[in-house]
N, C-alpha and C. Protein backbone atom coordinates (compact mmCIF):
# COMPACT_ATOMS: atom_id res chain seq x y z
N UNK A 1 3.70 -28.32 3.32
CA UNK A 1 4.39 -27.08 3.62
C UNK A 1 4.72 -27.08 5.11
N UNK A 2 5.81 -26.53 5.34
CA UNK A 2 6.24 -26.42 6.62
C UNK A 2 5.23 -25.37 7.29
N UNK A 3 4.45 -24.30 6.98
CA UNK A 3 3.61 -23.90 7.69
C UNK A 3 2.28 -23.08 6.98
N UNK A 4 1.64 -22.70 7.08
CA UNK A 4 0.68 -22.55 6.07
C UNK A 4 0.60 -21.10 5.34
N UNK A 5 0.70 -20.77 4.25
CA UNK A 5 1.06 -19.40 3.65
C UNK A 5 -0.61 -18.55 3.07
N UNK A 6 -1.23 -17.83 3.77
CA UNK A 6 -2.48 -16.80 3.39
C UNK A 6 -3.39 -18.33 3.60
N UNK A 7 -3.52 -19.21 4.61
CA UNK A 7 -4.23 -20.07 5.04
C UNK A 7 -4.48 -21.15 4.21
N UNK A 8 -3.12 -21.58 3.39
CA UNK A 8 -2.94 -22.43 2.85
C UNK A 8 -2.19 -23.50 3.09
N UNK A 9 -2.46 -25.02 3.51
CA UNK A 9 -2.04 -25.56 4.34
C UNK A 9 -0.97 -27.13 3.45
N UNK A 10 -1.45 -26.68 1.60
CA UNK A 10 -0.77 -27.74 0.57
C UNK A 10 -0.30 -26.95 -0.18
N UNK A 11 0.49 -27.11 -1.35
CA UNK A 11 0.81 -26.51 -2.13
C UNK A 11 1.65 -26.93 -3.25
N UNK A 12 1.81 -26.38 -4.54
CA UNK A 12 2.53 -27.40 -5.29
C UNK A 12 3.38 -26.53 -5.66
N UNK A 13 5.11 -26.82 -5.76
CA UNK A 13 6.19 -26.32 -5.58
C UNK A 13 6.46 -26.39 -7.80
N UNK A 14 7.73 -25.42 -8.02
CA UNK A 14 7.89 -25.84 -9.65
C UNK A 14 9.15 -24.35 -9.16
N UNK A 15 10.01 -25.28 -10.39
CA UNK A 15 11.34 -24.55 -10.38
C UNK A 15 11.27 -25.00 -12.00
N UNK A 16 12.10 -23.54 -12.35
CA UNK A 16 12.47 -23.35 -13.72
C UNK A 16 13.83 -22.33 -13.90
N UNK A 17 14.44 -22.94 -14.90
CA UNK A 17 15.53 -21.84 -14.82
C UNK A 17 15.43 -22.07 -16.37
N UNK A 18 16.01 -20.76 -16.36
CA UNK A 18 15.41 -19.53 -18.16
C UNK A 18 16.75 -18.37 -17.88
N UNK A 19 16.67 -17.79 -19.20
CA UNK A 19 16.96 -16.62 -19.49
C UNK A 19 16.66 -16.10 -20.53
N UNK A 20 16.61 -14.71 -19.96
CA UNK A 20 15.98 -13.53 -20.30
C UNK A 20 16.57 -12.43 -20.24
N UNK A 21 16.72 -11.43 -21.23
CA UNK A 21 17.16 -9.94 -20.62
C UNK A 21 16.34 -9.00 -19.74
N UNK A 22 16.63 -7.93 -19.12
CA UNK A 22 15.69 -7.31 -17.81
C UNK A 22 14.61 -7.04 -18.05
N UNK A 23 14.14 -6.72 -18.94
CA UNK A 23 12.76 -6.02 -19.56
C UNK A 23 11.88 -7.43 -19.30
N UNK A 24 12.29 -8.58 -19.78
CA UNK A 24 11.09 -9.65 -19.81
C UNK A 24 11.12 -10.12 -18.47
N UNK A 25 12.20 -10.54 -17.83
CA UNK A 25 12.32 -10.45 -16.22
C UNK A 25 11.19 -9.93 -15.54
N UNK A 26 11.08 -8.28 -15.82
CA UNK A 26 10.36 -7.70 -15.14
C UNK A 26 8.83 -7.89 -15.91
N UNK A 27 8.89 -7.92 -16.48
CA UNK A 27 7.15 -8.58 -17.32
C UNK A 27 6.99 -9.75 -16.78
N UNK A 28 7.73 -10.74 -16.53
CA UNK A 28 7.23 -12.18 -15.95
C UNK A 28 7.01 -11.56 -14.10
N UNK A 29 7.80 -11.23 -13.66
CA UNK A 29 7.64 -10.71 -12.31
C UNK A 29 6.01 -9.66 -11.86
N UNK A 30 5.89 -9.29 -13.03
CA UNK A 30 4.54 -8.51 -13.08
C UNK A 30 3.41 -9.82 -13.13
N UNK A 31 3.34 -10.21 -13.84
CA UNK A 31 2.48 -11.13 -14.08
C UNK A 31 2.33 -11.93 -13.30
N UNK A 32 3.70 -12.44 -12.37
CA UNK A 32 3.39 -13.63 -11.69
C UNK A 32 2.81 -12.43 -10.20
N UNK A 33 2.66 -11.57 -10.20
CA UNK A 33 2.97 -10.91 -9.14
C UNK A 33 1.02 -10.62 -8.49
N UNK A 34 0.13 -10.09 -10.47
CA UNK A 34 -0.80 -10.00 -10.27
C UNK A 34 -1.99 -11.70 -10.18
N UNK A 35 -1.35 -12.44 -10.90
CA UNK A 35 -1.65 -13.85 -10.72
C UNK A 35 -2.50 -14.51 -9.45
N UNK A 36 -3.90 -14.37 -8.94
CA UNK A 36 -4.22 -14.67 -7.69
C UNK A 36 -4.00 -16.09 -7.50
N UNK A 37 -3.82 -17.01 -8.70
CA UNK A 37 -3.62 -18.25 -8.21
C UNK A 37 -2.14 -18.70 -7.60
N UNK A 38 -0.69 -17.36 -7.46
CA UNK A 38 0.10 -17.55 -7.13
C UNK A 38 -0.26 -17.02 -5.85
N UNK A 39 0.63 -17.42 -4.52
CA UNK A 39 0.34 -16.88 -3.53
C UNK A 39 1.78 -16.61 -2.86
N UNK A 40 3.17 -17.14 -3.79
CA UNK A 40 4.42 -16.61 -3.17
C UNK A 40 5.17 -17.47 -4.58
N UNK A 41 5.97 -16.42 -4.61
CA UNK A 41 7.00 -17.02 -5.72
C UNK A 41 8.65 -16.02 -5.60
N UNK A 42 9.49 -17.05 -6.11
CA UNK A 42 10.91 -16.06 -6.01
C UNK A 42 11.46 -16.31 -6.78
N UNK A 43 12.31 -14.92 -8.17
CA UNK A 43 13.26 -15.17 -8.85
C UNK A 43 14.04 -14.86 -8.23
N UNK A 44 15.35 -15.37 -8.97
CA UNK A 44 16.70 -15.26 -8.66
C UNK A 44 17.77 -14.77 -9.99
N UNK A 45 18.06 -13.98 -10.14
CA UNK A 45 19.45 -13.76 -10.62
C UNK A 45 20.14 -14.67 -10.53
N UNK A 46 20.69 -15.20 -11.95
CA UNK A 46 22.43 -15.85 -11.12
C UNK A 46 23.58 -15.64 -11.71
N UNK A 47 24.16 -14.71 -10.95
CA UNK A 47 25.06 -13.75 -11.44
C UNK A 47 26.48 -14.58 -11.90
N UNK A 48 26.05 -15.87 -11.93
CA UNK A 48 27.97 -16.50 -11.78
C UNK A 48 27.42 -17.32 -13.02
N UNK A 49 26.42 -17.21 -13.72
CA UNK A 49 25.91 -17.48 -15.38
C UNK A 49 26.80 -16.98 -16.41
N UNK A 50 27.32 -17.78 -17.39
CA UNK A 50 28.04 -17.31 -18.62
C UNK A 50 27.54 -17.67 -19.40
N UNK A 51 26.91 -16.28 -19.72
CA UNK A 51 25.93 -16.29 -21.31
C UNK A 51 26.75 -17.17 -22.59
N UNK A 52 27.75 -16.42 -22.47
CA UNK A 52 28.45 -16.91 -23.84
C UNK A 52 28.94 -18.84 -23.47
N UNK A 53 28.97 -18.66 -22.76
CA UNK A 53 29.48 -20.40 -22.38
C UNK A 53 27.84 -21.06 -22.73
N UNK A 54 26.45 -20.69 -22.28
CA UNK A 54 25.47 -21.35 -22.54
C UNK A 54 25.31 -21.32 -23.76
N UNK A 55 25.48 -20.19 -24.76
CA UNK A 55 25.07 -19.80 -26.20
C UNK A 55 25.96 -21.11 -26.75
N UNK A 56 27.33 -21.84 -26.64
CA UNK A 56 28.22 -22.24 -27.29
C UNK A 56 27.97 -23.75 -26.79
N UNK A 57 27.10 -24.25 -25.93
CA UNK A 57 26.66 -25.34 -25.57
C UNK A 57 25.63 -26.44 -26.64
């Protein structure tokens, strides 16, 4: 890590991309939020996503 986060000086990185409608969004955001073994995490929206183009894939 470029610098150490709540005196943590390693860390192991993980990217996932999903979808979901808002309700489970915000249930995963809860969870990861109370999680003590997380210590920083970030979703993202991505607003330039076409549902219907992924559904037809």
């Amino acid at each position: 890590m470029a610098y150490p986060i709540k005196k943590n000086n390693e860390g192991i990185y993980f990217s996932a991309k999903f979808q979901v409608d808002g309700d489970k969004a915000r249930s995963i955001d809860s969870s990861l939020m109370v999680d003590q073994k997380i210590i920083r995490y970030l979703m993202i929206k991505d607003s330039n996503s076409n549902t219907s183009k992924l559904e037809q894939d």
